[in-house]
N, C-alpha and C. Protein backbone atom coordinates (compact mmCIF):
# COMPACT_ATOMS: atom_id res chain seq x y z
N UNK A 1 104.12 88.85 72.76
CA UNK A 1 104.45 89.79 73.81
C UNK A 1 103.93 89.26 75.15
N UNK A 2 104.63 89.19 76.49
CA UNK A 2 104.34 88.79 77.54
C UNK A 2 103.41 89.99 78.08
N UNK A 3 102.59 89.10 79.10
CA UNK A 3 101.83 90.23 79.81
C UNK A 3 102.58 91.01 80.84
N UNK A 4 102.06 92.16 81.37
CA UNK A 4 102.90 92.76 82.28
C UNK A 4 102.91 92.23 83.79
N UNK A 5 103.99 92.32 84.61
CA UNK A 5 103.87 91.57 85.76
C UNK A 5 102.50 91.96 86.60
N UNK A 6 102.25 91.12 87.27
CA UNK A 6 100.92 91.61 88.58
C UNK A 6 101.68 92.15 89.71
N UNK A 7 101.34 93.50 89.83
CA UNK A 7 101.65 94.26 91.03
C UNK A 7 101.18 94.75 92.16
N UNK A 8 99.96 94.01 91.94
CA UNK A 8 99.13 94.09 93.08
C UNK A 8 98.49 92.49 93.75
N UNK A 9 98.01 92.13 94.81
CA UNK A 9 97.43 91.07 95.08
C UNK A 9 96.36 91.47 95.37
N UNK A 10 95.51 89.94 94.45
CA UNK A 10 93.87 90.57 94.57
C UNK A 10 93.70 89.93 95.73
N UNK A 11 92.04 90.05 96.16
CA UNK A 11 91.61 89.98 97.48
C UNK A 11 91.61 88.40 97.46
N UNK A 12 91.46 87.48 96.57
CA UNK A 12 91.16 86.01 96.54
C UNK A 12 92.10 85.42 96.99
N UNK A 13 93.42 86.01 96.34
CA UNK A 13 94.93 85.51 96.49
C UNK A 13 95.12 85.75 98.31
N UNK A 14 95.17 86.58 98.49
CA UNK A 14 95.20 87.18 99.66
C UNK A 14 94.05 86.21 100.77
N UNK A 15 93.08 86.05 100.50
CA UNK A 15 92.02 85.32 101.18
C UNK A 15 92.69 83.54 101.21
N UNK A 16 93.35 82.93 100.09
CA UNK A 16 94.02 81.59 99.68
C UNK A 16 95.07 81.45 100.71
N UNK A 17 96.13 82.62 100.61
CA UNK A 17 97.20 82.79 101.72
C UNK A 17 97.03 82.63 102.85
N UNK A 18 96.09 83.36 103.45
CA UNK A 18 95.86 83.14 105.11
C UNK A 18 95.36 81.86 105.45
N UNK A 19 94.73 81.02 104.24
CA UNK A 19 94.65 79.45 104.66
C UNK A 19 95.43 78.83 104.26
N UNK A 20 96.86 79.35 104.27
CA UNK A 20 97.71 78.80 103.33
C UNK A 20 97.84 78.30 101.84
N UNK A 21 96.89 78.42 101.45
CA UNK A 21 96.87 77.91 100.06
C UNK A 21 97.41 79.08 99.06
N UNK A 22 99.13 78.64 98.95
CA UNK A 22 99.25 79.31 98.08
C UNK A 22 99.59 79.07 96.45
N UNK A 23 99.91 79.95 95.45
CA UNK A 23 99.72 79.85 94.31
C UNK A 23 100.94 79.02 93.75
N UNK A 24 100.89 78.44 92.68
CA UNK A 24 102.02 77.96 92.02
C UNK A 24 103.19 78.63 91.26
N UNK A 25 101.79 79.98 90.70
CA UNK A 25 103.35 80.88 90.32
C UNK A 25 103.58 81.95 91.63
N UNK A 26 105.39 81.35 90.83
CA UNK A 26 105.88 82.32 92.20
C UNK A 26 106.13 83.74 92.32
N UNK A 27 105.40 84.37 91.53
CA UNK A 27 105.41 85.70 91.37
C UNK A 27 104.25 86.39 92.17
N UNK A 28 102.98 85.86 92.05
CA UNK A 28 101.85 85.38 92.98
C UNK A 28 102.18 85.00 93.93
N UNK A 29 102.78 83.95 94.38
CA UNK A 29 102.92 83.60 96.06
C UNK A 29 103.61 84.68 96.79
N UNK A 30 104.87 84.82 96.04
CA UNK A 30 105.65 86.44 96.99
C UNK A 30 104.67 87.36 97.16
N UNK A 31 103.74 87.74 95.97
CA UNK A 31 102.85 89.01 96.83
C UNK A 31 101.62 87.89 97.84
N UNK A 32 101.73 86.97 97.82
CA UNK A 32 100.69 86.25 98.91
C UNK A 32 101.57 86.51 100.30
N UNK A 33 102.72 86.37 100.03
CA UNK A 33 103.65 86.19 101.23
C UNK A 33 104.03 87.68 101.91
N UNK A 34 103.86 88.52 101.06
CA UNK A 34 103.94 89.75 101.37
C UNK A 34 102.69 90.56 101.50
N UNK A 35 101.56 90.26 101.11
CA UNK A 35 100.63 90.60 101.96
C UNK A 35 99.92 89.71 103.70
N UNK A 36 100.77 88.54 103.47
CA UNK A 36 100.23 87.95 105.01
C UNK A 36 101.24 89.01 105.53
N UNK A 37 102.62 89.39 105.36
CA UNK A 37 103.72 90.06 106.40
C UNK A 37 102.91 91.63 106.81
N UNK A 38 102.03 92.25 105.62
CA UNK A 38 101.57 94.06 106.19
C UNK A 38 100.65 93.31 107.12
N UNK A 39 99.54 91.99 106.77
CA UNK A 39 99.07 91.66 108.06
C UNK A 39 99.30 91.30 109.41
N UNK A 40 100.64 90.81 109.30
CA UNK A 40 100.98 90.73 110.74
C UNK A 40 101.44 91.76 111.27
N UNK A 41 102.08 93.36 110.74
CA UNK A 41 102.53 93.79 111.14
C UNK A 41 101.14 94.53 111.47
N UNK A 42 99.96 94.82 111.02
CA UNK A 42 98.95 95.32 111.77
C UNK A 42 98.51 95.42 112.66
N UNK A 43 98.52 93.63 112.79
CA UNK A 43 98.15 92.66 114.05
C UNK A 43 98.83 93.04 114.81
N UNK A 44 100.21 93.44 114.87
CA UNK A 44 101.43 93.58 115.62
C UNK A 44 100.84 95.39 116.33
N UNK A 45 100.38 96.18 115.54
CA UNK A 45 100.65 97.36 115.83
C UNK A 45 99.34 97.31 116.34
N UNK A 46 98.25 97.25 115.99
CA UNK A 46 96.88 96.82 116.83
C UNK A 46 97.25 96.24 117.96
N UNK A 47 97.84 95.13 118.32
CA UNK A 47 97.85 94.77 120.00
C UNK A 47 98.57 95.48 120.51
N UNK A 48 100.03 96.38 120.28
CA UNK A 48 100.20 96.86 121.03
C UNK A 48 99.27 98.28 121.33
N UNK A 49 98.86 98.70 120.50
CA UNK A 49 97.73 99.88 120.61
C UNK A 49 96.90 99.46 121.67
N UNK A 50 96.17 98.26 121.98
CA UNK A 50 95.28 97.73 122.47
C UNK A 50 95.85 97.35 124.01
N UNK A 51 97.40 97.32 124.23
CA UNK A 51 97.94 97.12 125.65
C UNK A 51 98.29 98.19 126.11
N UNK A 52 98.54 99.46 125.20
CA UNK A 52 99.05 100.91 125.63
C UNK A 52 98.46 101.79 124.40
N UNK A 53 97.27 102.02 125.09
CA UNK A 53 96.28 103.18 123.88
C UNK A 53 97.00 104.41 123.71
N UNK A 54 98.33 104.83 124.83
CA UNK A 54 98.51 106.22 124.79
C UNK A 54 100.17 106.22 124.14
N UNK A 55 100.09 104.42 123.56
CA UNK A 55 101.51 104.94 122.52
C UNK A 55 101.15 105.80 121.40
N UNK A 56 102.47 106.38 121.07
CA UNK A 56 102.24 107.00 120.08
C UNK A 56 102.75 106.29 118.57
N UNK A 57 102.14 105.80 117.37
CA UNK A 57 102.62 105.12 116.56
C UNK A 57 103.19 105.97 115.76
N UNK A 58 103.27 107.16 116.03
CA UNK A 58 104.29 108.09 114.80
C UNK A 58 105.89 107.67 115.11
N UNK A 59 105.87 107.82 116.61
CA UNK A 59 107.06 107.26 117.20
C UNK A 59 108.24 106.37 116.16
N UNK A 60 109.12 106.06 116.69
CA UNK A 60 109.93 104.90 116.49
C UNK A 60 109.29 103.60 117.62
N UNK A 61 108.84 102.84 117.07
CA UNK A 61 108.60 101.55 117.46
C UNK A 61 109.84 99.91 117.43
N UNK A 62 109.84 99.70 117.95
CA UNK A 62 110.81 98.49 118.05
C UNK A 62 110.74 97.30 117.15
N UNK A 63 110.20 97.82 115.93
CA UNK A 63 109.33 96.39 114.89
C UNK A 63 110.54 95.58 114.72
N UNK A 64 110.29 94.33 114.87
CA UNK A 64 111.64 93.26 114.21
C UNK A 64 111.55 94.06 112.72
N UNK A 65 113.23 93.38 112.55
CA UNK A 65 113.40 93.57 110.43
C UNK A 65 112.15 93.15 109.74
N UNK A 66 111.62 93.38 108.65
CA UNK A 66 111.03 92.52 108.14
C UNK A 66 111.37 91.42 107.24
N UNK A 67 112.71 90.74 107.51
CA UNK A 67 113.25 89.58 107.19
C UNK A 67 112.15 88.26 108.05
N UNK A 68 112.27 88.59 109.77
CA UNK A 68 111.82 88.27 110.48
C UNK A 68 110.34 87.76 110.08
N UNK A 69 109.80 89.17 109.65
CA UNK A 69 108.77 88.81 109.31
C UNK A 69 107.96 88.39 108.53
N UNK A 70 108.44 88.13 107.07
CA UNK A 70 108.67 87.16 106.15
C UNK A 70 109.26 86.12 106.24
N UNK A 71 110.08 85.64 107.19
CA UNK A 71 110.66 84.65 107.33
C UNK A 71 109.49 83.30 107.49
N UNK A 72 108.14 83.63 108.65
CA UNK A 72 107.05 83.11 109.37
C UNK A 72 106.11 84.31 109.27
N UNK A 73 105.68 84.71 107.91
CA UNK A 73 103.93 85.60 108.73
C UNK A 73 103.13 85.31 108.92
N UNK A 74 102.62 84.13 109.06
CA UNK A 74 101.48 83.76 109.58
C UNK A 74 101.43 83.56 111.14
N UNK A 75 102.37 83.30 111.71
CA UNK A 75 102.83 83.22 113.32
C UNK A 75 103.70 84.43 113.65
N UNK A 76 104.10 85.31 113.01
CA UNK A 76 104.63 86.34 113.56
C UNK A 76 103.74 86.73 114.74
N UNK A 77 102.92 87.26 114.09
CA UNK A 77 101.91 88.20 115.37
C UNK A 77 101.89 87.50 116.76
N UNK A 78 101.01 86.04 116.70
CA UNK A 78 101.02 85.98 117.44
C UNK A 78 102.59 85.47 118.62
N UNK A 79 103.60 85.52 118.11
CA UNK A 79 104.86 84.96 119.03
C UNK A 79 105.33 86.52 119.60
N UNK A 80 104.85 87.49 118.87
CA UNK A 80 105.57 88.85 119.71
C UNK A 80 104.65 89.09 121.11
């Protein structure tokens, strides 16, 4: 019997990713790759918080797709 998929990324995986080092299986790297993308979009929503404290983030915000942002998350943040 196979084990069940990993549906979460642990903190190590996640810590490997942001230095790029990612995993061989690719079931692992997509959630590496998809946890650098909620980080950039943080990064993303933190600076603009930080250039206009009195947005409101409930709002509709202008976020690229997140194609975009999987496409490059490690440079997302900083190119917006």
């Amino acid at each position: 019997m196979n084990p069940p998929p990993q549906l979460h990324t642990h903190p190590f995986d996640i810590e490997r990713a942001v230095h790029l080092d990612y995993s061989g299986n690719p079931a692992i790297r997509a959630l590496q790759e998809e946890s650098l993308a909620h980080i950039a979009v943080q990064d993303l929503l933190e600076s603009r918080l930080r250039a206009d404290p009195d947005l409101d983030i409930c709002s509709t915000l202008p976020i690229p797709p997140a194609s975009s942002i999987m496409s490059d998350p490690v440079n997302f943040a900083t190119a917006m």
